[in-house]
Protein backbone atom coordinates (compact mmCIF):
# COMPACT_ATOMS: atom_id res chain seq x y z
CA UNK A 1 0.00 0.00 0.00
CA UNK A 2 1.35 3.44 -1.05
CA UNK A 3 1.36 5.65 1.84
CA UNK A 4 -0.27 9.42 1.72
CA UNK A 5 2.17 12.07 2.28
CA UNK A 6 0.64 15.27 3.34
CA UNK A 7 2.96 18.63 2.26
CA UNK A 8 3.52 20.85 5.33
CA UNK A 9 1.88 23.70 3.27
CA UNK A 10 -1.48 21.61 2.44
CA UNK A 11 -1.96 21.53 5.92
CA UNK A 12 -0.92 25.20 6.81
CA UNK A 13 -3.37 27.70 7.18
CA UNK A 14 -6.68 25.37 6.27
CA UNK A 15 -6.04 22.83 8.53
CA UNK A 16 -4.70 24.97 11.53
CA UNK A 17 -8.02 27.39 11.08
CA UNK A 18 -10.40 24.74 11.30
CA UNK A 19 -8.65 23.14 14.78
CA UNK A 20 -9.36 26.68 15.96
CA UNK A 21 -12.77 27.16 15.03
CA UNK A 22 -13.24 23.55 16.29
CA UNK A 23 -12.04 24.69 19.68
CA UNK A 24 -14.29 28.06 19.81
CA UNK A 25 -17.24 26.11 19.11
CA UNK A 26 -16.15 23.41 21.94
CA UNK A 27 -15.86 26.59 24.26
CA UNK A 28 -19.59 27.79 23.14
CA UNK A 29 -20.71 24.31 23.86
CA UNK A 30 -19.06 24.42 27.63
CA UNK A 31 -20.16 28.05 27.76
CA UNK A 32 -23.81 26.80 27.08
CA UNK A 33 -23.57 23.90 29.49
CA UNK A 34 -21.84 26.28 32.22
CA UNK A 35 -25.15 28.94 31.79
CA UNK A 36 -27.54 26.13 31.96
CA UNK A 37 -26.33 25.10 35.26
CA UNK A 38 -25.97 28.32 36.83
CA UNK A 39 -29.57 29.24 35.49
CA UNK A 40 -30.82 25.89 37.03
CA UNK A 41 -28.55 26.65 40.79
CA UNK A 42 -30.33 30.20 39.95
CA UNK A 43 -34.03 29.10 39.32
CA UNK A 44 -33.49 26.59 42.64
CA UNK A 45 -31.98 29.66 44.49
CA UNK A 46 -35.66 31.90 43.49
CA UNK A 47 -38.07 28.78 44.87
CA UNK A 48 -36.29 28.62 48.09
CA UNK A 49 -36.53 32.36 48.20
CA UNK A 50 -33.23 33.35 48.58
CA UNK A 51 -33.18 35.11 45.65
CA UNK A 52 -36.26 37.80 45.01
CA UNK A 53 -38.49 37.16 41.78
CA UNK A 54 -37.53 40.34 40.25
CA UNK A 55 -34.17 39.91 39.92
CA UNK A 56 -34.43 36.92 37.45
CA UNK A 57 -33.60 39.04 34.43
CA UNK A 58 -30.67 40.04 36.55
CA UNK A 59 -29.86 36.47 37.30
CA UNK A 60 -30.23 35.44 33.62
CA UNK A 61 -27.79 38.12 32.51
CA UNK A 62 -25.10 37.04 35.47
CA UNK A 63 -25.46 33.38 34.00
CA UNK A 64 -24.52 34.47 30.40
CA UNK A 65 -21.22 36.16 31.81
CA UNK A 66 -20.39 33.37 33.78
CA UNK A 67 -20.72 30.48 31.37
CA UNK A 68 -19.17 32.97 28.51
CA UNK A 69 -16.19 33.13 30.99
CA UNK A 70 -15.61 29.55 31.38
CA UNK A 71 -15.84 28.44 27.96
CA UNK A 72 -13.71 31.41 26.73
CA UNK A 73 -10.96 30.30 29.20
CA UNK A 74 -11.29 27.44 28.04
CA UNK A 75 -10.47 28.47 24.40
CA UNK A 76 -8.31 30.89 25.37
CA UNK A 77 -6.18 28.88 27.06
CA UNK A 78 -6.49 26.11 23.76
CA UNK A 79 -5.80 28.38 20.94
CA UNK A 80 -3.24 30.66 22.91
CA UNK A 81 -3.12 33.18 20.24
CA UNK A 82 -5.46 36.11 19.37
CA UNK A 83 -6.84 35.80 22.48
CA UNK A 84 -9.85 38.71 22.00
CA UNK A 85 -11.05 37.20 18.76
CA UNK A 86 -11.45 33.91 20.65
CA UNK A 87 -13.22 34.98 23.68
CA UNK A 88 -15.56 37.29 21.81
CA UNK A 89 -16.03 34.24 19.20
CA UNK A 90 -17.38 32.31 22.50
CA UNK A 91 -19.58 34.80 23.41
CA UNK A 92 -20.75 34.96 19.87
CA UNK A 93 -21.40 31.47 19.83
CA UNK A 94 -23.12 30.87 23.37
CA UNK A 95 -25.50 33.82 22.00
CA UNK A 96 -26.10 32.40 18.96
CA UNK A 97 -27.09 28.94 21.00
CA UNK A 98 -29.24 30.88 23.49
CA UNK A 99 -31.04 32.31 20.92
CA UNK A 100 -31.82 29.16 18.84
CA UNK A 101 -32.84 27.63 21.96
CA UNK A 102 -35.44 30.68 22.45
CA UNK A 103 -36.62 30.24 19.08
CA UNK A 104 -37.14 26.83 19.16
CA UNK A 105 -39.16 27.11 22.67
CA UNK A 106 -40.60 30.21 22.26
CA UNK A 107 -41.76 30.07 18.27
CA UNK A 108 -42.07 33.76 18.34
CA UNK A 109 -38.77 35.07 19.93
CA UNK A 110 -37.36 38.48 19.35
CA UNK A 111 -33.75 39.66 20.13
CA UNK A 112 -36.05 43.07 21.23
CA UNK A 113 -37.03 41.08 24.35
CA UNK A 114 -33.90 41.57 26.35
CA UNK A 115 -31.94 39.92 23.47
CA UNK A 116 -29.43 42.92 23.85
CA UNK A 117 -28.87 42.78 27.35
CA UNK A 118 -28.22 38.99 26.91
CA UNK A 119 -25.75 39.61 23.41
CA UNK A 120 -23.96 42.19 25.85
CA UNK A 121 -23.28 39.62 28.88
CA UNK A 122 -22.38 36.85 26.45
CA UNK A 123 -19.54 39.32 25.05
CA UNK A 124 -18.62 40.56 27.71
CA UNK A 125 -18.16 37.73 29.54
CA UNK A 126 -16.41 36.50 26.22
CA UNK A 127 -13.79 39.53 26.11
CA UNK A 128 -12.41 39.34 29.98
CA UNK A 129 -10.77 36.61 29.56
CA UNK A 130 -9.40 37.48 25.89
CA UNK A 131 -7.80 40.57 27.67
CA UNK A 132 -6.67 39.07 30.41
CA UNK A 133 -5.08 35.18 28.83
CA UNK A 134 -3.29 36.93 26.31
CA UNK A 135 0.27 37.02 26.41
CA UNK A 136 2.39 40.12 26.93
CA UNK A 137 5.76 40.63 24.86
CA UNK A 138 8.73 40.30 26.43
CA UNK A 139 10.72 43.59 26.66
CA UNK A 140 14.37 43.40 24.68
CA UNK A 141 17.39 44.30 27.31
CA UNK A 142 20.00 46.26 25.92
């Protein structure tokens, strides 16, 4: 059997673009997980009555941040380059999945409904740690 060699520049840019969009939409999916939990620890929280009834919008929007921070650390911290453009591709995507989710339960969803509050904590939450995980140059000693 003949054995496929690949060429170092087949592989280049294609290949190495696709592991990193791979890896920001793994970070949506554990961004999207992460919110689903807190919102559930959060809807608990509001029947015990710890937490009042009218902060659940609140609530909802402190979810988004947090699961758009863990899944952009996550990505963050797999990529290692470009650091912004990966957390805010996070946020992106957990938006993008909280939103298909609302259309497909709510037929009639609008992104007028508090969708911008939501887009904003997603990003957000996306963008803190793409500032932070990036890595600073080193200063040249003369």
């Amino acid at each position: 059997m003949k054995r496929k060699e690949r060429r170092t520049e087949e592989l280049g840019s294609g290949s190495e673009w696709l592991n990193v969009m791979c890896d920001v939409l793994i970070g949506g999916v554990l961004a999207g997980v992460t919110t689903i939990l807190v919102l559930l620890v959060c809807a608990v929280l509001i029947s015990m009555g710890v937490v009042p009834v009218g902060a659940m919008y609140g609530t909802a929007l402190a979810a988004c941040v947090v699961g758009a921070l863990v899944g952009s650390i996550y990505a963050v911290r797999k990529i290692g380059r470009r650091s912004l453009l990966v957390g805010l591709g996070v946020g992106a995507v957990l938006f993008l999945l909280l939103l298909t989710a609302g259309f497909i339960v709510y037929q009639g969803a609008s992104v007028a409904n508090g969708g911008a509050g939501i887009l904003c904590a997603c990003l957000c939450g996306g963008a803190i740690p793409g500032l932070l995980g990036r890595k600073h140059k080193k200063k040249r000693r003369r």
